[in-house]
C-alpha atoms as a PDB file:
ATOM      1  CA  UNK A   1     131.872 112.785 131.160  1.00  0.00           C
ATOM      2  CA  UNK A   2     133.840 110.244 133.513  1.00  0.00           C
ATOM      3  CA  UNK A   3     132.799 106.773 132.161  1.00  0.00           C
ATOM      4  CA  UNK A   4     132.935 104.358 135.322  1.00  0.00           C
ATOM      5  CA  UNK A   5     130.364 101.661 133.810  1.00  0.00           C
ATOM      6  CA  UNK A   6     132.193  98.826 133.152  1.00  0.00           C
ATOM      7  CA  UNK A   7     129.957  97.968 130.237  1.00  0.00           C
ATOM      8  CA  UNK A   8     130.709 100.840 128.155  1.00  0.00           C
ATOM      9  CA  UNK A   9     134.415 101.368 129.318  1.00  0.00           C
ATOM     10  CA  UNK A  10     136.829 100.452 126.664  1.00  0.00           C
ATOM     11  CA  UNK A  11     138.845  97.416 126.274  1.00  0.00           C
ATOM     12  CA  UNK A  12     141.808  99.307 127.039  1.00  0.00           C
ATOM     13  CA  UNK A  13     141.209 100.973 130.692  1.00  0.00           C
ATOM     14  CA  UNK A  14     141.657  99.114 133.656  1.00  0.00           C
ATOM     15  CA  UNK A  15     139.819  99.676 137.283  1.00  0.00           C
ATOM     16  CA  UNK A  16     140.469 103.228 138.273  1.00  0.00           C
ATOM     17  CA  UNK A  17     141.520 104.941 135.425  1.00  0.00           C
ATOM     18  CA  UNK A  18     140.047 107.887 134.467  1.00  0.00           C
ATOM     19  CA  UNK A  19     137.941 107.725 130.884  1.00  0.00           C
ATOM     20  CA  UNK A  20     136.722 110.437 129.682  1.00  0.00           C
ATOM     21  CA  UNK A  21     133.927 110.719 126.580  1.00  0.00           C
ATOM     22  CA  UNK A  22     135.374 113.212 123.777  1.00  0.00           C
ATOM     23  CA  UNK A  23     133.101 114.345 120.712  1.00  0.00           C
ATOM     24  CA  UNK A  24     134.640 114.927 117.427  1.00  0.00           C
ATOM     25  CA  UNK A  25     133.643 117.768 114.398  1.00  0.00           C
ATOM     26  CA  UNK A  26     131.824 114.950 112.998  1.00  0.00           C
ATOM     27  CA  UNK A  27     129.786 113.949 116.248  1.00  0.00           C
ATOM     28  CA  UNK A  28     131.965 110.902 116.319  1.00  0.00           C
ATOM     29  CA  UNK A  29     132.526 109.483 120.551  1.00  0.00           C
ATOM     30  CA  UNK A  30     136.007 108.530 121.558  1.00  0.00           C
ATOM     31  CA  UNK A  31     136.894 107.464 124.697  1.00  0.00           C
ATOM     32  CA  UNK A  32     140.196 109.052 126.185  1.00  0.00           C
ATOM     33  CA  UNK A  33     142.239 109.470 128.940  1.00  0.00           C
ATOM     34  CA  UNK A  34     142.448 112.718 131.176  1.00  0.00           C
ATOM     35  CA  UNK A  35     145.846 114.014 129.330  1.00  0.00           C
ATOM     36  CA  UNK A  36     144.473 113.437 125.802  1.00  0.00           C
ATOM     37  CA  UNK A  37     140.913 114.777 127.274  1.00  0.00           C
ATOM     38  CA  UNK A  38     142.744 117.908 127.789  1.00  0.00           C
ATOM     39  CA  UNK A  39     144.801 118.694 124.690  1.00  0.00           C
ATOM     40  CA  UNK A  40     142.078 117.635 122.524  1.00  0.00           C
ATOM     41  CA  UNK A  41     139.700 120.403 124.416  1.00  0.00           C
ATOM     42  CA  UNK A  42     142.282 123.457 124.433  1.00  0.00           C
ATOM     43  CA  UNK A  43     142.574 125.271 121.507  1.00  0.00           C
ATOM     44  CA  UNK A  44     145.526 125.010 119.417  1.00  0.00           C
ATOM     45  CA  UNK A  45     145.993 121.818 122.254  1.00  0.00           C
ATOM     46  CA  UNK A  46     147.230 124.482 124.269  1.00  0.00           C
ATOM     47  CA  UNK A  47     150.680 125.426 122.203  1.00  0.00           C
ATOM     48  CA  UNK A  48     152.266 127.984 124.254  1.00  0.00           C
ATOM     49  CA  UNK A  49     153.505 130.289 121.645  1.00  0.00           C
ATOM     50  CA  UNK A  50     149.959 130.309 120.103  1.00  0.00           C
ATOM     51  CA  UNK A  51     147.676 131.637 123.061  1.00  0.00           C
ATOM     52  CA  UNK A  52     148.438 133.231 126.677  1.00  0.00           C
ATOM     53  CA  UNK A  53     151.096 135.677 127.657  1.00  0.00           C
ATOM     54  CA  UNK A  54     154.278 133.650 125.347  1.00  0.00           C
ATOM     55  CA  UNK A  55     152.304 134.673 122.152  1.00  0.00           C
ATOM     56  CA  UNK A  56     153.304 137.529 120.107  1.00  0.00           C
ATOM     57  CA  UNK A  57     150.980 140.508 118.704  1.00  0.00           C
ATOM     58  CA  UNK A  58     151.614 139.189 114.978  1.00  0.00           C
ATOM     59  CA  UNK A  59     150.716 135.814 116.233  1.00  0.00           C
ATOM     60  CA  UNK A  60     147.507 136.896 118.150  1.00  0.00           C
ATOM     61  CA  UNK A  61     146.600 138.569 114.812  1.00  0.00           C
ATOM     62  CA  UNK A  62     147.258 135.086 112.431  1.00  0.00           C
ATOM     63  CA  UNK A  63     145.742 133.097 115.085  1.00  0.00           C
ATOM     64  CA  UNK A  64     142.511 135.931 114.556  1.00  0.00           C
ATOM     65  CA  UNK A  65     142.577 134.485 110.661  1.00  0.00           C
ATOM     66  CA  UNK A  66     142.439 130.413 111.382  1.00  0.00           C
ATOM     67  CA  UNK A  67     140.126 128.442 112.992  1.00  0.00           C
ATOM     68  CA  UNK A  68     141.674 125.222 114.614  1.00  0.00           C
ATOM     69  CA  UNK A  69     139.901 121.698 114.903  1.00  0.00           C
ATOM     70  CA  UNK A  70     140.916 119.079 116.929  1.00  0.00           C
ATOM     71  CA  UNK A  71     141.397 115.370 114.946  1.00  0.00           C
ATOM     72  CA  UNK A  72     141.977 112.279 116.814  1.00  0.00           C
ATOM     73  CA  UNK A  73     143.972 109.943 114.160  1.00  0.00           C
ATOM     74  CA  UNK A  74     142.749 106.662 116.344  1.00  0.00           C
ATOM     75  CA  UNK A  75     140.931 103.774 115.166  1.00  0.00           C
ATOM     76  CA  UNK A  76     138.741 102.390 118.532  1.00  0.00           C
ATOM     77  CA  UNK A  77     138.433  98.965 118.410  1.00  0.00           C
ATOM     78  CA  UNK A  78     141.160  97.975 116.048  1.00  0.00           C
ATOM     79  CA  UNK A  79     143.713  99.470 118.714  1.00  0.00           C
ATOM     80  CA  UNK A  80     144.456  97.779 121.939  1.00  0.00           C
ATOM     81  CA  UNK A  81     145.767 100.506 123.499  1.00  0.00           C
ATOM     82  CA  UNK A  82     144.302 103.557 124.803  1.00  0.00           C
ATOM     83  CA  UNK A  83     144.762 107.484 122.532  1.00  0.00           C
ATOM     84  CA  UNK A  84     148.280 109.043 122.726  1.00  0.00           C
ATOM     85  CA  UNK A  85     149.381 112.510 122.157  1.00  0.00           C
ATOM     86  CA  UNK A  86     150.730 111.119 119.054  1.00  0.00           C
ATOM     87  CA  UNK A  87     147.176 110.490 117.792  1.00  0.00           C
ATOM     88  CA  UNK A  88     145.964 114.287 118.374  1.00  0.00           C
ATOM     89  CA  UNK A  89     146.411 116.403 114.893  1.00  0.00           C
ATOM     90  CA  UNK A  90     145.731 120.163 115.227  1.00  0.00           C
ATOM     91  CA  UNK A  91     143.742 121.094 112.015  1.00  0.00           C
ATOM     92  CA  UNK A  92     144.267 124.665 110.692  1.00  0.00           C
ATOM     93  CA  UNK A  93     141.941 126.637 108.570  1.00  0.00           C
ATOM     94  CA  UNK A  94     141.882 130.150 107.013  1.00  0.00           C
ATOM     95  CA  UNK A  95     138.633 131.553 109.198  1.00  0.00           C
ATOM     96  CA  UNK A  96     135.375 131.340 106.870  1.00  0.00           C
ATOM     97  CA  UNK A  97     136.805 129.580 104.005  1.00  0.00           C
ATOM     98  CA  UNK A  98     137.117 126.058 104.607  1.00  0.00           C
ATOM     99  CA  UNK A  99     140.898 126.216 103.082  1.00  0.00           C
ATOM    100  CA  UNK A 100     142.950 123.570 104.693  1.00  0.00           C
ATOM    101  CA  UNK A 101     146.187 125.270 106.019  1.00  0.00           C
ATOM    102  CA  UNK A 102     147.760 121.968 107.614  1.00  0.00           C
ATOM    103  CA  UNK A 103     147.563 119.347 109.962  1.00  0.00           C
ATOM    104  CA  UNK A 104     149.860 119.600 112.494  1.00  0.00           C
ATOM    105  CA  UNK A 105     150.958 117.074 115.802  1.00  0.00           C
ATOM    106  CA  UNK A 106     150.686 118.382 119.181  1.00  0.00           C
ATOM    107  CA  UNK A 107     152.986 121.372 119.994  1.00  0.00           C
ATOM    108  CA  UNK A 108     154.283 121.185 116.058  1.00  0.00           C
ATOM    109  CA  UNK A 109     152.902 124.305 115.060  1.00  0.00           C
ATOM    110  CA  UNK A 110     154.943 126.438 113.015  1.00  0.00           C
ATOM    111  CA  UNK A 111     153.777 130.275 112.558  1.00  0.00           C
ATOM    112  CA  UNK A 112     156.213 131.052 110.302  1.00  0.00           C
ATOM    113  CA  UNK A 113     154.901 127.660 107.591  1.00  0.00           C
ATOM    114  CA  UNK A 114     151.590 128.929 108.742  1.00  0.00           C
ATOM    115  CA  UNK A 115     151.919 132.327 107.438  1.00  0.00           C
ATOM    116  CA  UNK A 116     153.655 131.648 104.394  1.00  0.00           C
ATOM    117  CA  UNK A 117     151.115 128.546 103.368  1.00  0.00           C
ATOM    118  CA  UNK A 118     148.388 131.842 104.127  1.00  0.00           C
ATOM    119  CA  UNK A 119     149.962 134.191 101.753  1.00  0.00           C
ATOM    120  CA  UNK A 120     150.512 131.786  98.888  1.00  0.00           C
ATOM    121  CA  UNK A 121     147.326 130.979  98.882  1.00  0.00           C
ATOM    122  CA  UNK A 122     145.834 132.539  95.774  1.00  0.00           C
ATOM    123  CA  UNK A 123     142.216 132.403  97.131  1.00  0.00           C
ATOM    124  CA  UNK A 124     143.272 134.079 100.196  1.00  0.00           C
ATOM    125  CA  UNK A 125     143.325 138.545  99.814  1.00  0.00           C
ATOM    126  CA  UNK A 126     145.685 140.735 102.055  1.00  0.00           C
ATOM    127  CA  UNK A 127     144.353 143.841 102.730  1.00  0.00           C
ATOM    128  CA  UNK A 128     146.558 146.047 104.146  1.00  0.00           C
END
């Protein structure tokens, strides 16, 4: 949702810009700028070696194991500026478990940390 009332727009956005409403896994509202709006709504935040035509068979079959969630590390109201790239965290998850695999910054994925932190977790069973 483009927010264009002035009453609700944050302190941050001047006349014109575009502001965009964003809805974290907690039902939490930020309000964001088209560039954040964007990574924050593509999964992985859109990663290149993670999805499309750059990623590999082995990584289309980890990426089949982990669920990703979006985290916006900003505090609204306390900062005077509007939410960076640099305030997007890509949470990763083994699929159905809950287990935490890491938090990672935008385009900071590592498959290879990924896999090993997967494997070494003891609650985690490879079948092969």
């Amino acid at each position: 949702m483009n927010i264009t009332d002035s009453e609700i727009r944050p302190a941050w956005a001047k006349e014109g810009d575009v502001v965009l409403k964003w809805t974290d896994s907690t039902g939490k509202d930020f309000f964001v700028g088209a560039t954040v709006y964007q990574k924050l709504t593509t999964i992985f935040r859109g990663q290149s070696n993670m999805t499309g035509s750059k990623a590999s068979a082995a990584t289309l079959d980890l990426i089949s194991c982990i669920d990703d969630k979006p985290e916006l590390q900003y505090f609204d109201g306390v900062e005077q500026t509007a939410p960076t790239l640099n305030h997007i965290k890509t949470k990763l998850y083994v699929k159905g478990t809950g287990i935490l695999v890491g938090d990672y910054k935008v385009n900071g994925i590592n498959l290879s940390k990924v896999t090993t932190k997967i494997l070494k977790n003891k609650s985690v069973s490879v079948e092969v």
